[in-house]
Protein backbone atom coordinates (compact mmCIF):
# COMPACT_ATOMS: atom_id res chain seq x y z
CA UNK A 1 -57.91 53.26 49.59
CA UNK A 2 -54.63 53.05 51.46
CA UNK A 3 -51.00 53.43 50.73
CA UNK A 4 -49.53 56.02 48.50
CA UNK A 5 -51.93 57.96 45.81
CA UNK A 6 -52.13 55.25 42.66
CA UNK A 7 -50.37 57.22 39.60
CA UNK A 8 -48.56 56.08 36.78
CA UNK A 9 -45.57 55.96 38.24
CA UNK A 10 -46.07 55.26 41.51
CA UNK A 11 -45.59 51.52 42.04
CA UNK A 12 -48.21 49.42 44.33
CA UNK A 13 -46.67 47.85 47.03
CA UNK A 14 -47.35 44.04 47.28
CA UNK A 15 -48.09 41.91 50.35
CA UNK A 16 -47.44 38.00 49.52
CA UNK A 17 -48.91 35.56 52.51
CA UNK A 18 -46.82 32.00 52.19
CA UNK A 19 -44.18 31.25 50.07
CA UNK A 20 -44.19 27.57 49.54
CA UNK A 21 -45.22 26.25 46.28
CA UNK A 22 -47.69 29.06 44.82
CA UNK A 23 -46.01 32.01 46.73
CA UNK A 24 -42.62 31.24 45.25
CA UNK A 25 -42.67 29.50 41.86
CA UNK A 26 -45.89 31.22 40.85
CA UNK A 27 -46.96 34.71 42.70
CA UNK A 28 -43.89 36.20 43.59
CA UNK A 29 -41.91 35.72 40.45
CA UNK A 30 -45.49 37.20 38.46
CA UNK A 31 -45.77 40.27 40.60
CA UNK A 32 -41.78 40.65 40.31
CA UNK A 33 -41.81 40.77 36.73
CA UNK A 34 -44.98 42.82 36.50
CA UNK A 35 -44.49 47.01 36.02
CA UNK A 36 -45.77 49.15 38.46
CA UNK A 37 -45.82 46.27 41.16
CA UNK A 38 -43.23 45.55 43.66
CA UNK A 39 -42.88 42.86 46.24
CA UNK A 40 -42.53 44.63 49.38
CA UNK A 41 -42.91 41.90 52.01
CA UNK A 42 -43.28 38.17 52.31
CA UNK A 43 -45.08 36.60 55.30
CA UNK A 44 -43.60 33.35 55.87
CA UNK A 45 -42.60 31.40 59.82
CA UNK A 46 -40.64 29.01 57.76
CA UNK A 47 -36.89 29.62 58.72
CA UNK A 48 -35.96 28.25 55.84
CA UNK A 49 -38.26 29.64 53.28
CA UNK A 50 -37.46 33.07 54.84
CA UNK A 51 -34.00 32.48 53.63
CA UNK A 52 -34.93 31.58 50.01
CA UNK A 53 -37.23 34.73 50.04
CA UNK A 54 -34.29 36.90 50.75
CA UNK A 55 -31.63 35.29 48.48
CA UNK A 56 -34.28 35.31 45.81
CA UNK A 57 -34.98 39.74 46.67
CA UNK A 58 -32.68 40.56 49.03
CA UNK A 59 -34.71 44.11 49.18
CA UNK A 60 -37.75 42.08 50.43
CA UNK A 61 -39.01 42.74 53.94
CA UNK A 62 -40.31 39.19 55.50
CA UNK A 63 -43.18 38.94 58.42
CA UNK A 64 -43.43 36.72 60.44
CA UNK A 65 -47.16 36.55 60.21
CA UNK A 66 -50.14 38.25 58.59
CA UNK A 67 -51.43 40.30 61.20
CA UNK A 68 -47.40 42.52 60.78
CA UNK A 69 -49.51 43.43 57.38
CA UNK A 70 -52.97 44.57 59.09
CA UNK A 71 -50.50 47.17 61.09
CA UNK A 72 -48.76 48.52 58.20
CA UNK A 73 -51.84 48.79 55.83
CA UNK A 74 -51.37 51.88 55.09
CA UNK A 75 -47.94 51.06 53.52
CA UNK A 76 -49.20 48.70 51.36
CA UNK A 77 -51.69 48.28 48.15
CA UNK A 78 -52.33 44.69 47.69
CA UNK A 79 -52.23 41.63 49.33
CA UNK A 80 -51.63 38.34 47.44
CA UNK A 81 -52.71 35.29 49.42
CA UNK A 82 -50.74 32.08 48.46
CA UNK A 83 -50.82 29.93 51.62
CA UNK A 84 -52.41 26.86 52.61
CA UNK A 85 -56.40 26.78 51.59
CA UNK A 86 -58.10 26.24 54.82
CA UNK A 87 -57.02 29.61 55.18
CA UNK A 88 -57.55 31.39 52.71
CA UNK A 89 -60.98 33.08 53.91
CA UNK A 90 -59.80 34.34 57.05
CA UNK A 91 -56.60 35.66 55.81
CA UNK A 92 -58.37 37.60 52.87
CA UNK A 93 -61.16 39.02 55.26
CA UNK A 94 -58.91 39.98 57.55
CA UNK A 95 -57.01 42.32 54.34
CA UNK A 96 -60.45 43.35 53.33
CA UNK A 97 -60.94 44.50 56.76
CA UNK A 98 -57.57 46.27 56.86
CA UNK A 99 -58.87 48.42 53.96
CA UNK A 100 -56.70 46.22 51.26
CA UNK A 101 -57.39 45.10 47.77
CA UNK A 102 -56.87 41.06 48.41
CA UNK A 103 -55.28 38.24 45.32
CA UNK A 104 -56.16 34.91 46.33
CA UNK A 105 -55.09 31.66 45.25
CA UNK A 106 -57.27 29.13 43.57
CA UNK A 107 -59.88 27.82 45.13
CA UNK A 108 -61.27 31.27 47.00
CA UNK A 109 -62.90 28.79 49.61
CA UNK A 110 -64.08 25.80 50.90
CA UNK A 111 -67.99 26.52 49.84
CA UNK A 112 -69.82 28.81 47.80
CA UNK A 113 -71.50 31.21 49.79
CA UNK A 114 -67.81 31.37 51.77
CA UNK A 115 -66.83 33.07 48.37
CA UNK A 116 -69.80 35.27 47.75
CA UNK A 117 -69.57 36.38 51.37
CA UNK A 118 -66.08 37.84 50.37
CA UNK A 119 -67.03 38.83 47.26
CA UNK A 120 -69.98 40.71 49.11
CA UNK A 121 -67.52 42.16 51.75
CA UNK A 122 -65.27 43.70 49.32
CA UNK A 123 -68.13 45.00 47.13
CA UNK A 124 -69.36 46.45 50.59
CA UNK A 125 -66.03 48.15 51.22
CA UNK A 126 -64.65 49.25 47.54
CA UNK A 127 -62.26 46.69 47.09
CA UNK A 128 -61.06 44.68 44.42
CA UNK A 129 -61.07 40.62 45.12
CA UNK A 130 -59.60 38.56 42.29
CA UNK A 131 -58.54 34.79 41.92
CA UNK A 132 -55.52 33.65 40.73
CA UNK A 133 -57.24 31.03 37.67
CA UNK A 134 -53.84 31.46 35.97
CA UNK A 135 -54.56 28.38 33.69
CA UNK A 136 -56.81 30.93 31.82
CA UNK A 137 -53.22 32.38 30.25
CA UNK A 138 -52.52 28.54 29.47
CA UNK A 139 -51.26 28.72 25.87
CA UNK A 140 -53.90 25.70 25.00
CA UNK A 141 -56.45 27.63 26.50
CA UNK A 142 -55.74 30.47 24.90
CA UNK A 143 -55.24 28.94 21.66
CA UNK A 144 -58.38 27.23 21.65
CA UNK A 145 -60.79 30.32 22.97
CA UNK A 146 -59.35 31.96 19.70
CA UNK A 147 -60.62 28.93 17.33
CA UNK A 148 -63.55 29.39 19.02
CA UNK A 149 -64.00 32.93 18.60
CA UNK A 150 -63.35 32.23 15.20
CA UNK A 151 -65.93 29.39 14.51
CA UNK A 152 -63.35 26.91 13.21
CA UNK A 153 -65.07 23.97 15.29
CA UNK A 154 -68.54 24.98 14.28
CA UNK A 155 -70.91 24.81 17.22
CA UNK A 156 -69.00 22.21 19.69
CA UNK A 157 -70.50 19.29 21.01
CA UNK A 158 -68.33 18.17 23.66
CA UNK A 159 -65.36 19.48 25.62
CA UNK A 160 -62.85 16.83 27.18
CA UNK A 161 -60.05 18.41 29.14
CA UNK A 162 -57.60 16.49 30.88
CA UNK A 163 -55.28 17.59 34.31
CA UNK A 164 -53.41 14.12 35.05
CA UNK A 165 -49.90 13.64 36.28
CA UNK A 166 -48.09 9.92 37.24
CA UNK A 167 -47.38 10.17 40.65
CA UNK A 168 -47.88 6.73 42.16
CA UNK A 169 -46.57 7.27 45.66
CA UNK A 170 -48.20 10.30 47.61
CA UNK A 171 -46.33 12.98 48.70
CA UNK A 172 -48.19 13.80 51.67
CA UNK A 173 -48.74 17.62 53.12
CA UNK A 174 -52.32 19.41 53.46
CA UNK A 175 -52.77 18.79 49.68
CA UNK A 176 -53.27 15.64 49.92
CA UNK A 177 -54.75 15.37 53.20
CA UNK A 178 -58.34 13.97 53.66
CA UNK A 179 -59.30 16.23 56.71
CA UNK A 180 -62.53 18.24 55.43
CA UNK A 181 -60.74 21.54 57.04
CA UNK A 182 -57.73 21.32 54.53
CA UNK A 183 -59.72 21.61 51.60
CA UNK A 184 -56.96 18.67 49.97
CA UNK A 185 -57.75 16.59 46.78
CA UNK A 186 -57.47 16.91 43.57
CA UNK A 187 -61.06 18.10 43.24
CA UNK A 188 -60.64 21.50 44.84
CA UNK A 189 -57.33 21.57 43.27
CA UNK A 190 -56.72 20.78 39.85
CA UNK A 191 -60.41 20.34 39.50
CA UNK A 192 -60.61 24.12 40.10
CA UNK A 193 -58.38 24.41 36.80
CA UNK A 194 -60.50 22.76 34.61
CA UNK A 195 -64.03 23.65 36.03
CA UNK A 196 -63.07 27.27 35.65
CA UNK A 197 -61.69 27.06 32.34
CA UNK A 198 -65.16 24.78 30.82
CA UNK A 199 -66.95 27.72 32.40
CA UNK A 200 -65.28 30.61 31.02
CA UNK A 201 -65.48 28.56 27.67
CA UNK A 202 -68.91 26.92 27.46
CA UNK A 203 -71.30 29.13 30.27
CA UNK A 204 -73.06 28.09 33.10
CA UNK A 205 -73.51 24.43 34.26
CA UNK A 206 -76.84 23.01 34.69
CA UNK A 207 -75.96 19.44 35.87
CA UNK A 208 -73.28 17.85 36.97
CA UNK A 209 -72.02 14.28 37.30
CA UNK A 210 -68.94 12.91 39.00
CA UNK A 211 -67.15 9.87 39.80
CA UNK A 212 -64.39 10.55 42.82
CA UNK A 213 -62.05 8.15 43.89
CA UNK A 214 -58.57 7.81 46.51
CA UNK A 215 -56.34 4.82 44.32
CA UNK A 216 -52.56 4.98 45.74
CA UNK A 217 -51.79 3.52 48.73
CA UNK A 218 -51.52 5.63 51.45
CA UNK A 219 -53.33 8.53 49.99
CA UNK A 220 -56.44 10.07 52.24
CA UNK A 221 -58.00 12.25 48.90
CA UNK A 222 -59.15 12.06 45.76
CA UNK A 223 -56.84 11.19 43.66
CA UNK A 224 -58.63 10.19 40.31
CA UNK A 225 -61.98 12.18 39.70
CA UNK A 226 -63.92 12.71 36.45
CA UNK A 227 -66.73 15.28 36.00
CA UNK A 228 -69.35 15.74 33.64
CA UNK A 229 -71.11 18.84 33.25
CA UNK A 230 -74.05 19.83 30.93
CA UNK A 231 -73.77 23.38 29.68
CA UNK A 232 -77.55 25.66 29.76
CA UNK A 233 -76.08 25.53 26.42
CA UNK A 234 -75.94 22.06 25.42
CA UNK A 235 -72.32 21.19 25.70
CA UNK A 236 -71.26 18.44 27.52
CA UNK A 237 -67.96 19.37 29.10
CA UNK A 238 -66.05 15.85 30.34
CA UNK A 239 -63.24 16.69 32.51
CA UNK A 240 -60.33 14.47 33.85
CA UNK A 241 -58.53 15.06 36.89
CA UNK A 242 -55.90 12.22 38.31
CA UNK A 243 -52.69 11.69 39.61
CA UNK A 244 -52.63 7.99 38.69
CA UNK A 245 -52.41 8.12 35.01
CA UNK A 246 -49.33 6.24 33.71
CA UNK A 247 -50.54 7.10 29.93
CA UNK A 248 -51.37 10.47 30.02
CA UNK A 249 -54.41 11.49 27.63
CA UNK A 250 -55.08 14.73 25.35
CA UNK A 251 -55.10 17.73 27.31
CA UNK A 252 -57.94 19.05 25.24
CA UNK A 253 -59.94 16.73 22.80
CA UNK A 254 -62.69 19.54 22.06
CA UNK A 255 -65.22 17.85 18.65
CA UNK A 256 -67.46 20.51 16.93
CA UNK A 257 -70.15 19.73 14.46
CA UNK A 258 -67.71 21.08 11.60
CA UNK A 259 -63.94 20.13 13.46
CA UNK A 260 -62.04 19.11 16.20
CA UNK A 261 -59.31 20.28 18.15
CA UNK A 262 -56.52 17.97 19.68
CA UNK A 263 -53.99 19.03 21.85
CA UNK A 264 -51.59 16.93 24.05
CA UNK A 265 -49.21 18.45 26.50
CA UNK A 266 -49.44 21.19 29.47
CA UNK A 267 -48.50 24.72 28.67
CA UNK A 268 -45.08 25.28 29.40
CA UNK A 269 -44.96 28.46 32.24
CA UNK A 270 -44.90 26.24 34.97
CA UNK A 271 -42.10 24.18 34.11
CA UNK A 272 -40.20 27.16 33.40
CA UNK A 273 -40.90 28.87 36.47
CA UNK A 274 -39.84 25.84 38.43
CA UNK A 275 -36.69 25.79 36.71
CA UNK A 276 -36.18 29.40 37.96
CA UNK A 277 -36.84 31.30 34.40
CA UNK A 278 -38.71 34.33 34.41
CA UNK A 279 -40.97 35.96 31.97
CA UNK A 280 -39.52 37.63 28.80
CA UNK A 281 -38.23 36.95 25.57
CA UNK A 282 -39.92 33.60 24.41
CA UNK A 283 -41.66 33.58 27.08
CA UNK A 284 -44.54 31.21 26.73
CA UNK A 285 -43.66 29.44 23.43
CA UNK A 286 -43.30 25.95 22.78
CA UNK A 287 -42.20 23.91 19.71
CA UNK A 288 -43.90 22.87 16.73
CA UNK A 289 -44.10 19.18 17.90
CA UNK A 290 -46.13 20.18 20.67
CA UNK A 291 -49.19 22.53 18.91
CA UNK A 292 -52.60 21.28 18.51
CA UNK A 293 -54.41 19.69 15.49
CA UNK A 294 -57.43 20.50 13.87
CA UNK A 295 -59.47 18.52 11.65
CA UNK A 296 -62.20 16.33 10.76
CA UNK A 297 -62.25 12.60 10.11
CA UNK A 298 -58.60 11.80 11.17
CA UNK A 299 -56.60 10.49 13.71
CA UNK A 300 -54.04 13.98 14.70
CA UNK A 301 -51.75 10.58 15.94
CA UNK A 302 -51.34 9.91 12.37
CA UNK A 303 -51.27 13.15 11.40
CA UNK A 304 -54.67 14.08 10.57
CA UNK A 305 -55.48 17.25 10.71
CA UNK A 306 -53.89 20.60 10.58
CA UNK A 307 -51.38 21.82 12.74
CA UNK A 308 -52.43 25.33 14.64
CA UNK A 309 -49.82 27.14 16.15
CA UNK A 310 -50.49 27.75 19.82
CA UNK A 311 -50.58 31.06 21.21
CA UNK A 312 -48.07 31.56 24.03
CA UNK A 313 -48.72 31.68 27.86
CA UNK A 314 -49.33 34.51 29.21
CA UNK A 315 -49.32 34.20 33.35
CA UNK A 316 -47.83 37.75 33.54
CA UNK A 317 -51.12 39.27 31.66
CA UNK A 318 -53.17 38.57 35.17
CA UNK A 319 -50.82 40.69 37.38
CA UNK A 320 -50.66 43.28 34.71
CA UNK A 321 -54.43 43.35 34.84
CA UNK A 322 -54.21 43.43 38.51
CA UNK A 323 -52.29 46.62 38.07
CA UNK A 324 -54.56 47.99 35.89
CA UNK A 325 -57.77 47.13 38.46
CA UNK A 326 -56.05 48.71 41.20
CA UNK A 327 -55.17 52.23 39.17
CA UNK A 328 -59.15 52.16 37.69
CA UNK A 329 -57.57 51.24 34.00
CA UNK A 330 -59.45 47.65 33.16
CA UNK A 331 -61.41 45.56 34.91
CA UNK A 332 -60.83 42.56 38.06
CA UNK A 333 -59.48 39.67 35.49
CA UNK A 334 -61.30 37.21 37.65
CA UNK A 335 -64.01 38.02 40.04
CA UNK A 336 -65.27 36.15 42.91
CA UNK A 337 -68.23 36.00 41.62
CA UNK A 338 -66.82 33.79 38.88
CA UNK A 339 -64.72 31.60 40.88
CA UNK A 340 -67.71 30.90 43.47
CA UNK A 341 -69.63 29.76 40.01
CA UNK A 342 -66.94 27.72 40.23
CA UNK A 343 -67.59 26.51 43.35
CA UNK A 344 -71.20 25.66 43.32
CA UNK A 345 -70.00 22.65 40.27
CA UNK A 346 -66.93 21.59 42.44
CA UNK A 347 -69.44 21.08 45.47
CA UNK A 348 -72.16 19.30 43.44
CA UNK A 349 -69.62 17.24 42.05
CA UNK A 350 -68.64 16.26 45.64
CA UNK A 351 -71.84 15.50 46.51
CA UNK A 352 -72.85 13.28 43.27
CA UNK A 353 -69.53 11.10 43.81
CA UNK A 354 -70.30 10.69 47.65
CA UNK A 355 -74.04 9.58 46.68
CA UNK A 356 -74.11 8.67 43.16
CA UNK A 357 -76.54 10.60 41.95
CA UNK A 358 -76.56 13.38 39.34
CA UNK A 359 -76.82 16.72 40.96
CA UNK A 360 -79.12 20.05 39.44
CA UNK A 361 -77.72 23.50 39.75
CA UNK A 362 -80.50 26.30 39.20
């Protein structure tokens, strides 16, 4: 490994690659707030994000581009790459070939066996990969892998998650581009949320359905996509992605042969970090109004059910796990391997929208 012997109080030096949306509401706050990390340098050739970086940690060095990082490497114990996805696998080869531990933001890669290629360099090399899938800390999420670890559902039938916003004129930028290099649409984007999270929950898909379509005016990618995936296990996981949703459903609407859970509502942590709050305290927590209902029978609209207090968010418990990967104290919180699983659904589901068909994975 490079950079400075790992001890217990030695803090890892972090490298964070763009600092537009993900680098600075999500990754660098995170690693900030994180002990035994510190943000040592932001690579960014924006003028004007540069400035932002530096009146946000004024003791942050900024690079003009990635390759200032490949000559210190030795300075430096992790990089964290937040920029645009198209390049995301030549930026994070390039760190594993620099001899550093690489973060990257959701989705790892265009394709599949893009991802497992990393995964397979850094395994080759003695490096830890990991994807930031921070919607795993979600305080829904979290809340509802608990009632399921519980068995307050029973065994569950079907899994409906929900990832919609209103947003009826497009912004434009690569996210919303349709140019196959920019990796845009909600697909690879929010549908990277909730594909992950159905996984993590319910197993490995076996088939998968979609329906893909571009609505607003204007736009050039998917903008309103559903997926339906059967589990090896039998659940059928229905998942929502869409920007054009003027009546937003149930985040989760998850029915068990014994209960269902309800829950409407995105966790909180991203608000808050837009706002410019940082972790601590509450951290997290949201009101009473807001938590989930479980029950049998009834409408949770007209308050069927019971209430079940969600747990709260918990984005900071990736970098701390990060921190504990890189020092040999816990394991990679999410693996490539997992995110090219991932991967393999989000391309299937590509293909059965463009042809109509329903797609086989095994």
């Amino acid at each position: 490994m490079t950079g400075t012997p790992r001890t217990p109080r030695t803090p890892l030096r972090v490298g964070l690659v763009g600092y537009g949306l993900a680098g600075s509401v999500f990754h660098a706050p995170l690693i900030t707030a994180t002990d035994g990390l510190v943000l040592d340098t932001v690579v960014t050739g924006d003028a004007e994000r540069r400035a932002q970086a530096l009146a946000e940690y004024p003791d942050v060095r900024i690079a003009a581009s990635a390759d200032e990082l490949w000559a210190r490497a030795d300075e430096l114990d992790l990089i964290v790459v937040a920029s645009p996805n198209k390049t995301h696998v030549p930026l994070a080869t390039a760190a594993l070939n620099a001899g550093l531990p690489v973060v990257v933001d959701k989705p790892i890669a265009g394709t599949a066996a893009e991802a497992r290629a990393l995964a397979a360099l850094a395994e080759g090399r003695g490096l830890l990969l990991s994807v930031f899938q921070n919607r795993r800390w979600d305080n829904d999420f979290r809340t509802l892998s608990a009632l399921l670890a519980d068995g307050a559902l029973g065994d569950v039938q079907r899994f409906e998650s929900r990832f919609e916003r209103w947003r009826p004129r497009p912004k434009g930028g690569w996210r919303e581009s349709g140019a196959p290099e920019e990796i845009g649409g909600l697909l690879y984007d929010l549908g990277s949320h909730v594909v992950d999270q159905a996984l993590v929950l319910f197993g490995p898909a076996v088939q998968v359905y979609a329906e893909s379509d571009v609505r607003r005016a204007g736009a050039a990618a998917d903008d309103d996509t559903f997926i339906a995936l059967t589990h090896a296990n039998g659940v059928r996981s229905h998942l929502y992605v869409s920007a054009t949703a003027a009546q937003l459903g149930p985040r989760f609407r998850v029915l068990g042969e014994r209960a269902g859970y309800v829950k409407y509502g995105l966790d909180p942590q991203e608000a808050a970090l837009r706002e410019g709050r940082r972790p601590g305290g509450s951290w997290g927590e949201e009101p009473e109004a807001l938590w989930g209902r479980l029950g049998a029978g009834e409408s949770p609209l007209t308050g069927g059910g019971e209430p079940v207090e969600s747990l709260p968010g918990d984005y900071p418990a990736y970098y701390a796990a990060i921190a504990a990967a890189l020092r040999d104290e816990g394991p990679n919180p999410v693996p490539a391997q997992e995110a090219a699983a991932a991967l393999d659904v989000l391309e299937a589901a590509r293909r059965s929208a463009r042809e109509g068909v329903t797609v086989r994975l095994g």
